[in-house]
C-alpha atoms as a PDB file:
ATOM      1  CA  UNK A   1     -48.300 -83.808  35.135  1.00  0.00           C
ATOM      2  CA  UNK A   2     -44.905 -84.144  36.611  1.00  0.00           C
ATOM      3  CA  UNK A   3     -42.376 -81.314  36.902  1.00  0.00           C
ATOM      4  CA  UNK A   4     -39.882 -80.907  34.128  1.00  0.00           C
ATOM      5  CA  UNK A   5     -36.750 -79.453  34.260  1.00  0.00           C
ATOM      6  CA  UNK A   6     -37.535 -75.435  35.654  1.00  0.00           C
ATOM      7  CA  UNK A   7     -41.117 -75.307  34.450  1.00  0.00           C
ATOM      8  CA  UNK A   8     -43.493 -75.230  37.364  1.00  0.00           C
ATOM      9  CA  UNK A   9     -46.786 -77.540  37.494  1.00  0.00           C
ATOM     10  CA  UNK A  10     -49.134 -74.762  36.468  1.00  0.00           C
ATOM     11  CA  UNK A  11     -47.601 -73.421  33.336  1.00  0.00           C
ATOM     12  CA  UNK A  12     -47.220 -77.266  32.475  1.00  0.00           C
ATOM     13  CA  UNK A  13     -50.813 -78.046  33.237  1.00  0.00           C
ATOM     14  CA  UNK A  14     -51.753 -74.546  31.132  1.00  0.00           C
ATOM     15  CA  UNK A  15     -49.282 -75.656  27.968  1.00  0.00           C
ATOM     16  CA  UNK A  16     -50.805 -79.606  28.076  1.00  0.00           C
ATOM     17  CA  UNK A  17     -54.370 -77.793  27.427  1.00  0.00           C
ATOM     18  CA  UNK A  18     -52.775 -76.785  23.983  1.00  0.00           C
ATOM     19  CA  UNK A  19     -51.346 -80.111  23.118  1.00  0.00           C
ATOM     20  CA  UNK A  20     -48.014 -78.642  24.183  1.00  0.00           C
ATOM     21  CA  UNK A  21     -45.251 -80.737  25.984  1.00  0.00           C
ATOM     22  CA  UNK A  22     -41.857 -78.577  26.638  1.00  0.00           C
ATOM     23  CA  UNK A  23     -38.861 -80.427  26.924  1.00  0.00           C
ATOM     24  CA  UNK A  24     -36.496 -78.919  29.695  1.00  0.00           C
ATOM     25  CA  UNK A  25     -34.448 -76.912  27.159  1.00  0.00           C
ATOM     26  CA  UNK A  26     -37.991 -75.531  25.262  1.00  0.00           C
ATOM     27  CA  UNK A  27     -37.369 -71.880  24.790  1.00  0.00           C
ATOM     28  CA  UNK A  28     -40.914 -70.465  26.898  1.00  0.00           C
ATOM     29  CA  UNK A  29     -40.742 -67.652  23.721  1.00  0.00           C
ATOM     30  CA  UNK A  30     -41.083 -70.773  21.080  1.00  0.00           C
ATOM     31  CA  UNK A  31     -44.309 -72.082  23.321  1.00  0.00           C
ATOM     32  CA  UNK A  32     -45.826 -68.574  23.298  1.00  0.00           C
ATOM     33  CA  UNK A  33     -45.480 -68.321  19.794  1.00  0.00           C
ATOM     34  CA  UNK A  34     -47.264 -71.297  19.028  1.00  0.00           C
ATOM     35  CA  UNK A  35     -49.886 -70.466  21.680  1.00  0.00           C
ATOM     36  CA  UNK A  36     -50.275 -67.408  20.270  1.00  0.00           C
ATOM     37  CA  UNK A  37     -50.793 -69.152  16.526  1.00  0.00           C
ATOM     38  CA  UNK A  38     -53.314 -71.776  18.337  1.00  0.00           C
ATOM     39  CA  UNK A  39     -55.377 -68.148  19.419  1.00  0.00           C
ATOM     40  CA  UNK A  40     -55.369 -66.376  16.177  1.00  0.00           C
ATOM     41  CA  UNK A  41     -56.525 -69.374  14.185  1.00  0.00           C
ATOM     42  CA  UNK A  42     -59.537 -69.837  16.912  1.00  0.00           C
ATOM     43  CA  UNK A  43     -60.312 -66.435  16.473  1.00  0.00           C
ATOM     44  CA  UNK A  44     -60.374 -65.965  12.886  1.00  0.00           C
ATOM     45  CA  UNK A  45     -62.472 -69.200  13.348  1.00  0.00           C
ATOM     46  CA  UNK A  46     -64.846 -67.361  15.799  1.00  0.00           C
ATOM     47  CA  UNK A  47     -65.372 -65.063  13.234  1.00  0.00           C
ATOM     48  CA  UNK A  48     -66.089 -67.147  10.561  1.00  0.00           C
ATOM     49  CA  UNK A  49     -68.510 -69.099  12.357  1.00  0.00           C
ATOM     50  CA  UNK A  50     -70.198 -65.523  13.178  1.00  0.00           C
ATOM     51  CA  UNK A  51     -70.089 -63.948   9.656  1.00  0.00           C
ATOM     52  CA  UNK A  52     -71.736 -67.327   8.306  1.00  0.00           C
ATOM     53  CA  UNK A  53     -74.838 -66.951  10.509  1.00  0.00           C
ATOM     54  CA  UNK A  54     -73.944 -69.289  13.482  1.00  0.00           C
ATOM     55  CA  UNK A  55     -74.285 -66.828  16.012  1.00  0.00           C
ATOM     56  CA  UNK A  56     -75.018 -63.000  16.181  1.00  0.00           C
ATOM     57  CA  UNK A  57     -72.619 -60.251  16.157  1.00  0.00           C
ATOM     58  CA  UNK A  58     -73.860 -59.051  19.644  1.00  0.00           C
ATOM     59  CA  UNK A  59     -73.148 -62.686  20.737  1.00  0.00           C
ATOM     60  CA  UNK A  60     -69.201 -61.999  19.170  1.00  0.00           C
ATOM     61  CA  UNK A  61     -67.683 -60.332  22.381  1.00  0.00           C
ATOM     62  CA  UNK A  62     -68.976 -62.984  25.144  1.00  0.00           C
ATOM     63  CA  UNK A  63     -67.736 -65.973  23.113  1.00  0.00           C
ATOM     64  CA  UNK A  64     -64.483 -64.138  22.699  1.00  0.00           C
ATOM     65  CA  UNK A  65     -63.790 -63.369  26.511  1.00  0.00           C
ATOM     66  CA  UNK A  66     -64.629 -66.835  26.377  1.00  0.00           C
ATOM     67  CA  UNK A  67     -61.575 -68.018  24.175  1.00  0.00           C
ATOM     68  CA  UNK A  68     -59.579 -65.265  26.014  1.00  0.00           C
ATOM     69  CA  UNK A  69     -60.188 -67.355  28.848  1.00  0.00           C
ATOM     70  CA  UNK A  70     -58.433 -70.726  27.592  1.00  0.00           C
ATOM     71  CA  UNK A  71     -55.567 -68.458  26.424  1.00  0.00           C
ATOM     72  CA  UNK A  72     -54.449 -67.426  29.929  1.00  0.00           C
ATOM     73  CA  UNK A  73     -50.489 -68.018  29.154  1.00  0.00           C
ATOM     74  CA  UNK A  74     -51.201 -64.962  26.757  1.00  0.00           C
ATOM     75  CA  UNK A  75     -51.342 -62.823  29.378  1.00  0.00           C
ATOM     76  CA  UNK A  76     -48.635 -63.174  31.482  1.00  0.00           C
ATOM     77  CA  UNK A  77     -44.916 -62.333  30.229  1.00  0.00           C
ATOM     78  CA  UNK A  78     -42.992 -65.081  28.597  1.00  0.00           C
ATOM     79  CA  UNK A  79     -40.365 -64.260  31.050  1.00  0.00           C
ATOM     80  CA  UNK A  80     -42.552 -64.899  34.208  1.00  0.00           C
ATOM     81  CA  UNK A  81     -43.143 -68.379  32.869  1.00  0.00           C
ATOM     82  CA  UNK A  82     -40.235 -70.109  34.157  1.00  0.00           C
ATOM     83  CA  UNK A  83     -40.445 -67.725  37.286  1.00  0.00           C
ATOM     84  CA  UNK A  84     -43.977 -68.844  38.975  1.00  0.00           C
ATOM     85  CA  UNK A  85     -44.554 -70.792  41.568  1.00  0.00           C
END
């Protein structure tokens, strides 16, 4: 992916995973949010899928560290975004 305006490669690449393409003027809190929205709905998904059967309760946690995992942009301060290298 090619650099856009002040948002380095990484944070790009990371946003792109989510089917999320900022423009230069995209305000990083407006992609957060919707990252954020993307998260819940997998979660409350997770759970679903694990109340209906398709998995065990002891099997919850790993498969949520797992999610956790895609969701890396949650974890790092909206305004570090534009900052990283």
């Amino acid at each position: 992916m090619e650099p856009i305006g002040a948002w380095p490669l990484n944070i790009l690449d990371e946003l792109a995973r989510h089917g999320l393409a900022p423009k230069p003027d995209t305000p990083p809190a407006l992609l957060r949010e919707q990252i954020s929205d993307l998260y819940r709905y997998e979660i409350r998904q997770l759970r679903d899928r694990c109340r209906a059967g398709e998995f065990t309760t002891r099997a919850l946690p790993a498969r949520v560290v797992e999610l956790r995992k895609r969701y890396v942009l949650l974890s790092i301060p909206v305004e570090r975004w534009l900052a990283l290298p």
